[in-house]
N, C-alpha and C. Protein backbone atom coordinates (compact mmCIF):
# COMPACT_ATOMS: atom_id res chain seq x y z
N UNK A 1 103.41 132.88 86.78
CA UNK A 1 102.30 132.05 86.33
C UNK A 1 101.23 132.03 87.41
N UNK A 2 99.99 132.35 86.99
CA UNK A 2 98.44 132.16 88.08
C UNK A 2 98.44 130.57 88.61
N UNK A 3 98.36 130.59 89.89
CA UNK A 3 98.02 129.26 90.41
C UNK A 3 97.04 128.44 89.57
N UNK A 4 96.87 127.59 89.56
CA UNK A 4 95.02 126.80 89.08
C UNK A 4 94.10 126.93 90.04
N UNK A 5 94.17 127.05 91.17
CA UNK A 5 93.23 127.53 92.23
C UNK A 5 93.00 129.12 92.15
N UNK A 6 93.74 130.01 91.88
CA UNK A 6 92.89 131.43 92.05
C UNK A 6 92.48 131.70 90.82
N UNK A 7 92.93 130.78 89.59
CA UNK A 7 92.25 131.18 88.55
C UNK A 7 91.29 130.60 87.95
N UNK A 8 90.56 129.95 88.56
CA UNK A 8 89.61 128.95 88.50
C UNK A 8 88.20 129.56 89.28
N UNK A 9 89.16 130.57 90.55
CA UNK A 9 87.85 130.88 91.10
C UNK A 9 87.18 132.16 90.47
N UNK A 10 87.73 132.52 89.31
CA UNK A 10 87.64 133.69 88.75
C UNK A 10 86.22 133.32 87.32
N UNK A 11 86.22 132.17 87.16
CA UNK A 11 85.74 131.88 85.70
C UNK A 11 84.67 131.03 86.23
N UNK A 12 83.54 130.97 85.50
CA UNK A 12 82.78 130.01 86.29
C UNK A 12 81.74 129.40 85.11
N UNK A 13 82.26 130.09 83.59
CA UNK A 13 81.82 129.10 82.78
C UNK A 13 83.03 128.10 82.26
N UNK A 14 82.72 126.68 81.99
CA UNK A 14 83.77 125.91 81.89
C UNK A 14 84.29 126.09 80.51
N UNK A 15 83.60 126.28 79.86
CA UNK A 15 83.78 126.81 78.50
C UNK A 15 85.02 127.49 78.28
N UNK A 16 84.69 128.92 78.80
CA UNK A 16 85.68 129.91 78.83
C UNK A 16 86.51 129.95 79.81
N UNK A 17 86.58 128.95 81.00
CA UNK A 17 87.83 128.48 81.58
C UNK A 17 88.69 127.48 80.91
N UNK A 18 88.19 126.47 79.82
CA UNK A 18 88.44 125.59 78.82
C UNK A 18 89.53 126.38 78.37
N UNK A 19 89.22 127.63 77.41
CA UNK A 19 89.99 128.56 76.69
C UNK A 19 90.99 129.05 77.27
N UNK A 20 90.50 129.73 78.39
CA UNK A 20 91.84 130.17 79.12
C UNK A 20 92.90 129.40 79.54
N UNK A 21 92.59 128.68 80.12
CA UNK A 21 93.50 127.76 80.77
C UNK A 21 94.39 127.35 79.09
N UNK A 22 93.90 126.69 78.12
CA UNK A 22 94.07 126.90 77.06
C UNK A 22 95.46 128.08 76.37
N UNK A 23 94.76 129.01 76.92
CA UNK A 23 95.76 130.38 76.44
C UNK A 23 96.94 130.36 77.02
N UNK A 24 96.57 130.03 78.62
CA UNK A 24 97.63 130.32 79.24
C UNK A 24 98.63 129.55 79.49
N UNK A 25 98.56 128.02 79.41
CA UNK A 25 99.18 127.33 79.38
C UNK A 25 100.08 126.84 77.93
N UNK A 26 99.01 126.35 76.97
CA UNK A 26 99.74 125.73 76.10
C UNK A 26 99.54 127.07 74.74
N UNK A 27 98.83 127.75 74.34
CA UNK A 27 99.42 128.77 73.30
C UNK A 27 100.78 129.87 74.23
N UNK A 28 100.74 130.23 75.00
CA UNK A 28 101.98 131.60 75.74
C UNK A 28 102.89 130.26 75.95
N UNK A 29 102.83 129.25 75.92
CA UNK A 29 104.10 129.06 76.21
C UNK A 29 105.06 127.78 74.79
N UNK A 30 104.17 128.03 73.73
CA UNK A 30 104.36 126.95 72.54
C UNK A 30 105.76 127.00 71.91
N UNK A 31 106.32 127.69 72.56
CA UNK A 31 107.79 127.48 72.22
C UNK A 31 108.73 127.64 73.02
N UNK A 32 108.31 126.55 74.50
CA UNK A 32 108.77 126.36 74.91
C UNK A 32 108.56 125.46 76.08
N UNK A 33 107.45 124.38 75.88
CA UNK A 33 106.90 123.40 76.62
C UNK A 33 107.35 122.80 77.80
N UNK A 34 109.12 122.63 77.43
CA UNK A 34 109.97 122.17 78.52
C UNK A 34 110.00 123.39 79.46
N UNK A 35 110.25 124.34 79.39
CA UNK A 35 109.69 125.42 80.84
C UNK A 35 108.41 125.26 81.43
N UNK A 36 107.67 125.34 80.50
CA UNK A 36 106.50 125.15 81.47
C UNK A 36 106.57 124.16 82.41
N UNK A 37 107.12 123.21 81.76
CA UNK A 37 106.59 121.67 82.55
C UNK A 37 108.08 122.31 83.55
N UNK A 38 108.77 122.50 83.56
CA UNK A 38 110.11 122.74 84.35
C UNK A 38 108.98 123.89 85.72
N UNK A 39 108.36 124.92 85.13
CA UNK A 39 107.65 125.19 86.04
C UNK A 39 106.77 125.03 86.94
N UNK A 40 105.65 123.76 86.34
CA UNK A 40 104.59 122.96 86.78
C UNK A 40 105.58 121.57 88.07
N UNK A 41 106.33 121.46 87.69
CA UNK A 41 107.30 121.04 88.85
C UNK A 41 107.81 121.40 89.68
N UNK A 42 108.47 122.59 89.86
CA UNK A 42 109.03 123.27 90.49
C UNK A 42 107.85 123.98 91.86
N UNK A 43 106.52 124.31 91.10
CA UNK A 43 105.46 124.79 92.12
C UNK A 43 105.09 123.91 92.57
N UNK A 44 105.77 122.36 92.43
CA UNK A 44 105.13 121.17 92.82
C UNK A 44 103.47 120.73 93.10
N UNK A 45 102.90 121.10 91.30
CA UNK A 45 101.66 120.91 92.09
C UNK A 45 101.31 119.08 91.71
N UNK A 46 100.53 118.91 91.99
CA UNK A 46 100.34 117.27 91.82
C UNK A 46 99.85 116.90 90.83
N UNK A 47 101.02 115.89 90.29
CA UNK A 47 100.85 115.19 88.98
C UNK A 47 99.78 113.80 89.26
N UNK A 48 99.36 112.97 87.99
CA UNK A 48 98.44 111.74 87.91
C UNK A 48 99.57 111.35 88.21
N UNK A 49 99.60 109.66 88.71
CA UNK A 49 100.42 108.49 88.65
C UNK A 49 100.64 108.36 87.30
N UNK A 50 101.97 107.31 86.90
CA UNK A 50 102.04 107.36 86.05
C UNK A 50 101.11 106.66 84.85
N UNK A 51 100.82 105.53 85.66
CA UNK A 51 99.50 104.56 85.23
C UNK A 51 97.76 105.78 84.69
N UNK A 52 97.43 106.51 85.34
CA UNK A 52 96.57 107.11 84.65
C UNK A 52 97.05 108.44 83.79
N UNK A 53 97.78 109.15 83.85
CA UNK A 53 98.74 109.88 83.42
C UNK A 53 98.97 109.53 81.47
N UNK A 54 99.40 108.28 81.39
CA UNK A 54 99.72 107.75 80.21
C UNK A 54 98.55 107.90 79.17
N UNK A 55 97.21 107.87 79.90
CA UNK A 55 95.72 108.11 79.12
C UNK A 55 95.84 109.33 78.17
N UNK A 56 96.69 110.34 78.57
CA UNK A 56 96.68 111.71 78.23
C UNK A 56 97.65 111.73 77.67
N UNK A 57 98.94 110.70 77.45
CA UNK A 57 100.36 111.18 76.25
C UNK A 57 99.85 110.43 75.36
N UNK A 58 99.26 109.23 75.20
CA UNK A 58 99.15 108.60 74.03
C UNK A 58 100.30 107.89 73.67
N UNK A 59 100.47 107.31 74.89
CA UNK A 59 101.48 106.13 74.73
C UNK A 59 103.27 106.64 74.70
N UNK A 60 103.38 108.01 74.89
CA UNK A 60 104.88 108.35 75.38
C UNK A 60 104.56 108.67 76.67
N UNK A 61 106.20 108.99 77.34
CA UNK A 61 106.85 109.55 78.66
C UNK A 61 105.96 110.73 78.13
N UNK A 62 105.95 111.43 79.84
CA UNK A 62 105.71 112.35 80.28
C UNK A 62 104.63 112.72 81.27
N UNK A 63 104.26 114.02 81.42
CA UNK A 63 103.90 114.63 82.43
C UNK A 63 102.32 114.72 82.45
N UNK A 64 101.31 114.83 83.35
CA UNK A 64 100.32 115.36 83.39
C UNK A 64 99.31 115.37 84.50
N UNK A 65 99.15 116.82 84.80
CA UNK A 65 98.25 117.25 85.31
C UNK A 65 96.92 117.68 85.48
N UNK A 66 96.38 117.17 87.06
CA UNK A 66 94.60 117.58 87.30
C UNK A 66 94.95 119.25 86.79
N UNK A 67 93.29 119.62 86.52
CA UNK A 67 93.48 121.20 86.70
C UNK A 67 92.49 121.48 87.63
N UNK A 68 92.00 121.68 88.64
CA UNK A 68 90.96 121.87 89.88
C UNK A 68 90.31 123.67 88.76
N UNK A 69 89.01 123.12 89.08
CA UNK A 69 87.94 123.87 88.39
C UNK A 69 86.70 124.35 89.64
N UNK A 70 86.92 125.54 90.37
CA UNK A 70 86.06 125.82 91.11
C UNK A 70 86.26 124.78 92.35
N UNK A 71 87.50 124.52 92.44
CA UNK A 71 88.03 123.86 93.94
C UNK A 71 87.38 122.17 94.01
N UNK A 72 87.47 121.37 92.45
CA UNK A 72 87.23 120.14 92.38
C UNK A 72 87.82 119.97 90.97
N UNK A 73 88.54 118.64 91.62
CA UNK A 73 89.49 118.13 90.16
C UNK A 73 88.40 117.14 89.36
N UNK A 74 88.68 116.91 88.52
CA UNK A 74 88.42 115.35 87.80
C UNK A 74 88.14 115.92 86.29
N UNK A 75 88.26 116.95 86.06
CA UNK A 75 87.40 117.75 84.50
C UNK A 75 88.10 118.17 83.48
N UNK A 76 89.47 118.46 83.89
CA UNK A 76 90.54 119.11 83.23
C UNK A 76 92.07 118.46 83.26
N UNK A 77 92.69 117.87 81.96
CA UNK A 77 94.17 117.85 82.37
C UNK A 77 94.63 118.14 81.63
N UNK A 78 96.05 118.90 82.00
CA UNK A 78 97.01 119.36 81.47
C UNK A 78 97.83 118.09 81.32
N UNK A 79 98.61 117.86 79.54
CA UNK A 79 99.56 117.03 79.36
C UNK A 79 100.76 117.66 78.33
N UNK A 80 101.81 117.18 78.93
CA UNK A 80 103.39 117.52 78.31
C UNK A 80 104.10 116.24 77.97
N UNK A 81 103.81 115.71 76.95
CA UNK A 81 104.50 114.62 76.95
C UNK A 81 105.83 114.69 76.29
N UNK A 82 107.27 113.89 77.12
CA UNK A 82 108.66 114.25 76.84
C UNK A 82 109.14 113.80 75.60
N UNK A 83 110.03 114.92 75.10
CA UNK A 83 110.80 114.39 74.06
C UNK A 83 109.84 115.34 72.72
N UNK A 84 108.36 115.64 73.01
CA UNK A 84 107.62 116.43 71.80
C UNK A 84 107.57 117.38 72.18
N UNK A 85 106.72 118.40 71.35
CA UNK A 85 106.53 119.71 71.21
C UNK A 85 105.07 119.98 71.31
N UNK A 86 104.56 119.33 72.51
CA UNK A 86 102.72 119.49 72.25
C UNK A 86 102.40 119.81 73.37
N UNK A 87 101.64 120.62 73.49
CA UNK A 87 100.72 120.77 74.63
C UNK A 87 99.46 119.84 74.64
N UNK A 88 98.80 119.43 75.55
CA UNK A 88 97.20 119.46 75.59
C UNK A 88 96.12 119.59 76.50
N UNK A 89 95.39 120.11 76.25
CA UNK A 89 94.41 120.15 77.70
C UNK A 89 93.27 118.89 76.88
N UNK A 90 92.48 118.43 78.29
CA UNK A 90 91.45 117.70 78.28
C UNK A 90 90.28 118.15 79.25
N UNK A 91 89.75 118.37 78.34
CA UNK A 91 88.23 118.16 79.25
C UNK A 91 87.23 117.22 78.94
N UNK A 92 87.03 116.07 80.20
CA UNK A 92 86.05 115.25 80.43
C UNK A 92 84.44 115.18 79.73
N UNK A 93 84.21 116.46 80.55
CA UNK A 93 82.39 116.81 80.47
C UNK A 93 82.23 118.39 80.08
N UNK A 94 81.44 118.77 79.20
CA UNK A 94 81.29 120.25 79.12
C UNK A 94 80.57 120.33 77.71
N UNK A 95 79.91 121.30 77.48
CA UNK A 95 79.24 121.63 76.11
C UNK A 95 80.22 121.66 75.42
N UNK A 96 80.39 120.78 74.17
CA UNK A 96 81.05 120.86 73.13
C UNK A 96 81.04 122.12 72.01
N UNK A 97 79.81 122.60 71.67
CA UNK A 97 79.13 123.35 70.96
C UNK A 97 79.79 124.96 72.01
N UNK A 98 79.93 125.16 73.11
CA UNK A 98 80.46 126.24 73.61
C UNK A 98 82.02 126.38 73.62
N UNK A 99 82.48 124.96 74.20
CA UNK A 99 83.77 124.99 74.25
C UNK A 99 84.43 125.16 72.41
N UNK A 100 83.67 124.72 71.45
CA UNK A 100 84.45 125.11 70.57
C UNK A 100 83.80 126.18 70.03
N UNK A 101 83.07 127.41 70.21
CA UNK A 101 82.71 128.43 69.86
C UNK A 101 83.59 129.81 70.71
N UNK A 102 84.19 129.19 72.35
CA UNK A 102 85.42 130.27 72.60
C UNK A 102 86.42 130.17 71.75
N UNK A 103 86.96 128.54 71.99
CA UNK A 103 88.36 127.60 70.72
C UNK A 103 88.62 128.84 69.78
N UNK A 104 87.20 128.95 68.90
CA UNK A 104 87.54 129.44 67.55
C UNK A 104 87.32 131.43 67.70
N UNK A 105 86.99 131.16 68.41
CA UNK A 105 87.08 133.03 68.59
C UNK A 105 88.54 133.09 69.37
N UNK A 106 89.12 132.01 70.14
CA UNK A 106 90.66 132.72 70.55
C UNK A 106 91.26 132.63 69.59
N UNK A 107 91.15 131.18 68.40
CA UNK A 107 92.64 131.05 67.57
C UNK A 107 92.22 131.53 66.31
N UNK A 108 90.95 131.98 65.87
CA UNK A 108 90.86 132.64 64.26
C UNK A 108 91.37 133.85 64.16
N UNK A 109 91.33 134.64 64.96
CA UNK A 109 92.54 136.07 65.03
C UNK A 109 93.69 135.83 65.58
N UNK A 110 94.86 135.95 64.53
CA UNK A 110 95.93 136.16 65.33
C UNK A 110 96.66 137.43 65.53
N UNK A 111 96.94 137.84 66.26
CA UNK A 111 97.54 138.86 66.76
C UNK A 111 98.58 139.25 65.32
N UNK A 112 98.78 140.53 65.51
CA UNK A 112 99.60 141.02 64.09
C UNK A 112 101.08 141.03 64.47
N UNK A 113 101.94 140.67 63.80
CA UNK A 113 101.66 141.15 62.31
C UNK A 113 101.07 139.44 61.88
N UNK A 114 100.95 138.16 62.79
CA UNK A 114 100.73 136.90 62.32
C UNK A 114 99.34 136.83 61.58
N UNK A 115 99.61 135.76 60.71
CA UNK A 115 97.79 135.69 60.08
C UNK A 115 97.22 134.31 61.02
N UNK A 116 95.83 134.07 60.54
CA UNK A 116 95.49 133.02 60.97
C UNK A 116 94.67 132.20 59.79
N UNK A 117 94.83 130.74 59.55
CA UNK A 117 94.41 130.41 58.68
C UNK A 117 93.58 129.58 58.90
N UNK A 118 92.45 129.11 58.83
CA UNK A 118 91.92 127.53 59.15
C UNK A 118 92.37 126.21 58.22
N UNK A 119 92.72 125.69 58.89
CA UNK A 119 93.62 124.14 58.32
C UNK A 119 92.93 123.28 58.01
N UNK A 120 91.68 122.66 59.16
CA UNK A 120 90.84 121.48 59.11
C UNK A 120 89.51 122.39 60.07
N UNK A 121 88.56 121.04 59.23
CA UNK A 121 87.02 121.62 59.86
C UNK A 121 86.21 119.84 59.10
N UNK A 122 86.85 119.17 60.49
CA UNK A 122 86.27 117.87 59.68
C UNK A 122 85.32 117.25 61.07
N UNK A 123 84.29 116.50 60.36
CA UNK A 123 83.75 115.81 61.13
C UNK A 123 83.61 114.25 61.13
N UNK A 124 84.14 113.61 62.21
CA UNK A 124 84.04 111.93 61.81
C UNK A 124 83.06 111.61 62.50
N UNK A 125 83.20 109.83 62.14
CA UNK A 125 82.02 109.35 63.53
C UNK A 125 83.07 108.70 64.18
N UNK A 126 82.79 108.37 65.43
CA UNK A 126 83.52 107.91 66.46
C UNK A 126 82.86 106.18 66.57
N UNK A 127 83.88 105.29 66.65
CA UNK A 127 83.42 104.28 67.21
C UNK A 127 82.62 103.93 68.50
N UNK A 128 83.46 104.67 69.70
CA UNK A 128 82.97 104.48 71.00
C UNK A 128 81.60 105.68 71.32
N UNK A 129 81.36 106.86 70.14
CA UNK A 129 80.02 107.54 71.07
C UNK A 129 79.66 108.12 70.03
N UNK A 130 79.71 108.16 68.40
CA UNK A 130 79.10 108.84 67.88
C UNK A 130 79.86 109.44 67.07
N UNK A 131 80.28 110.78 66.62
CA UNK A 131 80.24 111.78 66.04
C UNK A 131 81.39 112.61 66.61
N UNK A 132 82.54 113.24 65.69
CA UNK A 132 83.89 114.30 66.19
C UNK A 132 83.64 115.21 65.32
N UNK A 133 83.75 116.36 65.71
CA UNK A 133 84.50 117.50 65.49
C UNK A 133 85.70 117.79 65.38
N UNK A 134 86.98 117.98 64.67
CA UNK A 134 87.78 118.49 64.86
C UNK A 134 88.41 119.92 63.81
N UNK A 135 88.51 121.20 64.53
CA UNK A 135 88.77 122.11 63.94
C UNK A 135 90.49 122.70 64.29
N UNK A 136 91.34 123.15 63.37
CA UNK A 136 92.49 123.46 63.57
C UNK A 136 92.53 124.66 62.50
N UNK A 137 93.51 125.91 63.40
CA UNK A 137 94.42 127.07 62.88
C UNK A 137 95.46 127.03 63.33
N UNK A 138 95.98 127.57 62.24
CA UNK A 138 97.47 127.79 61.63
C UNK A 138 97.55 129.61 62.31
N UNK A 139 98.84 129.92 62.88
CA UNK A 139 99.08 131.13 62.69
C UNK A 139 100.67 131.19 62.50
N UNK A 140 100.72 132.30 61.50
CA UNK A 140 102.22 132.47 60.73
C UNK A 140 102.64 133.55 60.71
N UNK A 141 103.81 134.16 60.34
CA UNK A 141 104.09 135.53 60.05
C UNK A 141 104.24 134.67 58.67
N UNK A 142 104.25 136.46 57.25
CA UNK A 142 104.75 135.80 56.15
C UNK A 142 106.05 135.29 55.81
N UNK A 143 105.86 134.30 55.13
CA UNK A 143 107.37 133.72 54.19
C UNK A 143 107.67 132.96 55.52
N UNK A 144 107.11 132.47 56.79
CA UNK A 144 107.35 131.81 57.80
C UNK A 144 107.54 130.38 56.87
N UNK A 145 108.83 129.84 57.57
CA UNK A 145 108.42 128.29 57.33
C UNK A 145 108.28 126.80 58.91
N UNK A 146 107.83 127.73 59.27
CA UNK A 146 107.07 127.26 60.56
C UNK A 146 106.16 127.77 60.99
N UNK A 147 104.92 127.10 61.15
CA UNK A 147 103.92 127.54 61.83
C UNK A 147 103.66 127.15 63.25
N UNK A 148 102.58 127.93 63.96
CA UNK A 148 101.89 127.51 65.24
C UNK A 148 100.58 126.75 64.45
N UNK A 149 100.07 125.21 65.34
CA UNK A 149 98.74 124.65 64.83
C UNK A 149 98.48 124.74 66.66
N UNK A 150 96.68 124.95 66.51
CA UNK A 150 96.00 125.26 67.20
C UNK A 150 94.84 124.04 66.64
N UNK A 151 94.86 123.07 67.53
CA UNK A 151 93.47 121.79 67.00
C UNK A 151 92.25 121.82 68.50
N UNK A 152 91.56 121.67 67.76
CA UNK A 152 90.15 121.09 69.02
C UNK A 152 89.59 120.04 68.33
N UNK A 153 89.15 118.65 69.45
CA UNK A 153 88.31 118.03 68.65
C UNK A 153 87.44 117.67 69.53
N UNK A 154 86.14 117.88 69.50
CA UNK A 154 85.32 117.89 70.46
C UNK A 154 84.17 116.87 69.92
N UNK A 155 83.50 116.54 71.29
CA UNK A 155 82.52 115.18 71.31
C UNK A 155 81.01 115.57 71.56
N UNK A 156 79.82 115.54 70.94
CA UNK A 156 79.48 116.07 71.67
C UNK A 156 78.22 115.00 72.38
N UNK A 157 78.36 113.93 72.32
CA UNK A 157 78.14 112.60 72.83
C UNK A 157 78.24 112.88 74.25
N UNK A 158 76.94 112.89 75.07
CA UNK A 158 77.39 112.80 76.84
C UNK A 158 77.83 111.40 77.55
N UNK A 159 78.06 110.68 76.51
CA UNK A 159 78.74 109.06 76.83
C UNK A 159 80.28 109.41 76.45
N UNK A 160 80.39 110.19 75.88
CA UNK A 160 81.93 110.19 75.62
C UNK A 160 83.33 110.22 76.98
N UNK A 161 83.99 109.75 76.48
CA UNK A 161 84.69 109.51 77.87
C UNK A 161 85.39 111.02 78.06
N UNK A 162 86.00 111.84 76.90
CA UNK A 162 86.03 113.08 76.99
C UNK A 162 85.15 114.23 75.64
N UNK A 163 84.80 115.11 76.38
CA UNK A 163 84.19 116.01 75.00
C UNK A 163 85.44 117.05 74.53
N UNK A 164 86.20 117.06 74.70
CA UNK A 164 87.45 117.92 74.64
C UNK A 164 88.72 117.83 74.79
N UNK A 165 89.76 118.09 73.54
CA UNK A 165 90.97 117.81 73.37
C UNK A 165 91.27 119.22 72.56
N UNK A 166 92.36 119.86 73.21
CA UNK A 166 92.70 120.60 72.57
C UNK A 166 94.45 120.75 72.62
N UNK A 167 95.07 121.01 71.87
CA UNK A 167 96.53 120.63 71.85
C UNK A 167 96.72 122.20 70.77
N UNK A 168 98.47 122.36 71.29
CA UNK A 168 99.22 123.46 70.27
C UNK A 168 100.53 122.81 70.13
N UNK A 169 100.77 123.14 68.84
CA UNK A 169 102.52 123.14 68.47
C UNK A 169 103.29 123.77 67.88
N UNK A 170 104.16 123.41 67.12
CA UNK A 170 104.89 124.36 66.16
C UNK A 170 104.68 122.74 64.96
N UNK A 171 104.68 123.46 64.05
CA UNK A 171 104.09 122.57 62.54
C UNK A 171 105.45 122.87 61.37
N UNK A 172 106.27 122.49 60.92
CA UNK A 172 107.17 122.93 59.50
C UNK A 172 106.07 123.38 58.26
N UNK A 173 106.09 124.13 57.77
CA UNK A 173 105.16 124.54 56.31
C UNK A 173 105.64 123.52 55.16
């Protein structure tokens, strides 16, 4: 697995570090979350307390990490929360309108022989800033009765406390 420091210094739109980090973390490893996080421990890199930490499970146990972006944290976290099957990254601040224009160019093709389907393409308003986005794909092999879901829901409100949530799982059909 790439450190978060040398691969951070590689990317320098947040956008398409959004995605990657994205790829590399929570789609390559969606079936099998508990390694990762077994790995993200093991390299001991530094987790939130548990007190800010909890912002990012949504009220279960578990894990989560800064992601340092160009050698400064506060923009990105990685969360594993225990006992589920979800990944998620967060990003704070960043063009919404970019970050979900990589989103949907990584997860609308899926690699063969899987298809990719679009699930949701909804927009709400938000109490606290306005206006959501949220877009989700499905990718399957046929006669699968499990899928991979791939969601983004992005803000694009610069009051928003984050413009970016993106999470993967495994879904039953």
């Amino acid at each position: 697995m790439v450190s978060f420091e040398s691969y951070s210094q590689q990317i320098n739109n947040q956008a398409e570090y959004f995605s990657n980090m994205y790829l590399s973390l929570c789609m390559k490893n969606i079936n099998n979350f508990e390694a990762l996080r077994n790995q993200l421990i093991e390299k001991k890199l530094p987790e939130l307390p548990h007190d800010q930490a909890k912002y990012f499970l949504f009220g279960v146990d578990g894990d989560a990490w800064p992601i340092p972006y160009q050698e400064k944290l506060g923009n990105f976290v990685l969360s594993l929360p225990k006992g589920k099957n979800i990944c998620g990254l967060f990003m704070r601040q960043g063009n919404s309108n970019e970050i979900e224009a990589s989103f949907i160019k990584l997860v609308s093709n899926a690699p063969k022989p899987l298809t990719s389907n679009l699930k949701l393409d909804e927009n709400k308003d938000s109490a606290t800033s306005g206006k959501t986005h949220t877009v989700s794909y499905t990718w399957s092999s046929p006669n699968a009765t499990k899928k991979m879901l791939f969601t983004l829901t992005t803000d694009s409100s610069p009051t928003a406390e984050l413009q970016a949530f993106a999470s993967a799982t495994i879904i039953s059909d």
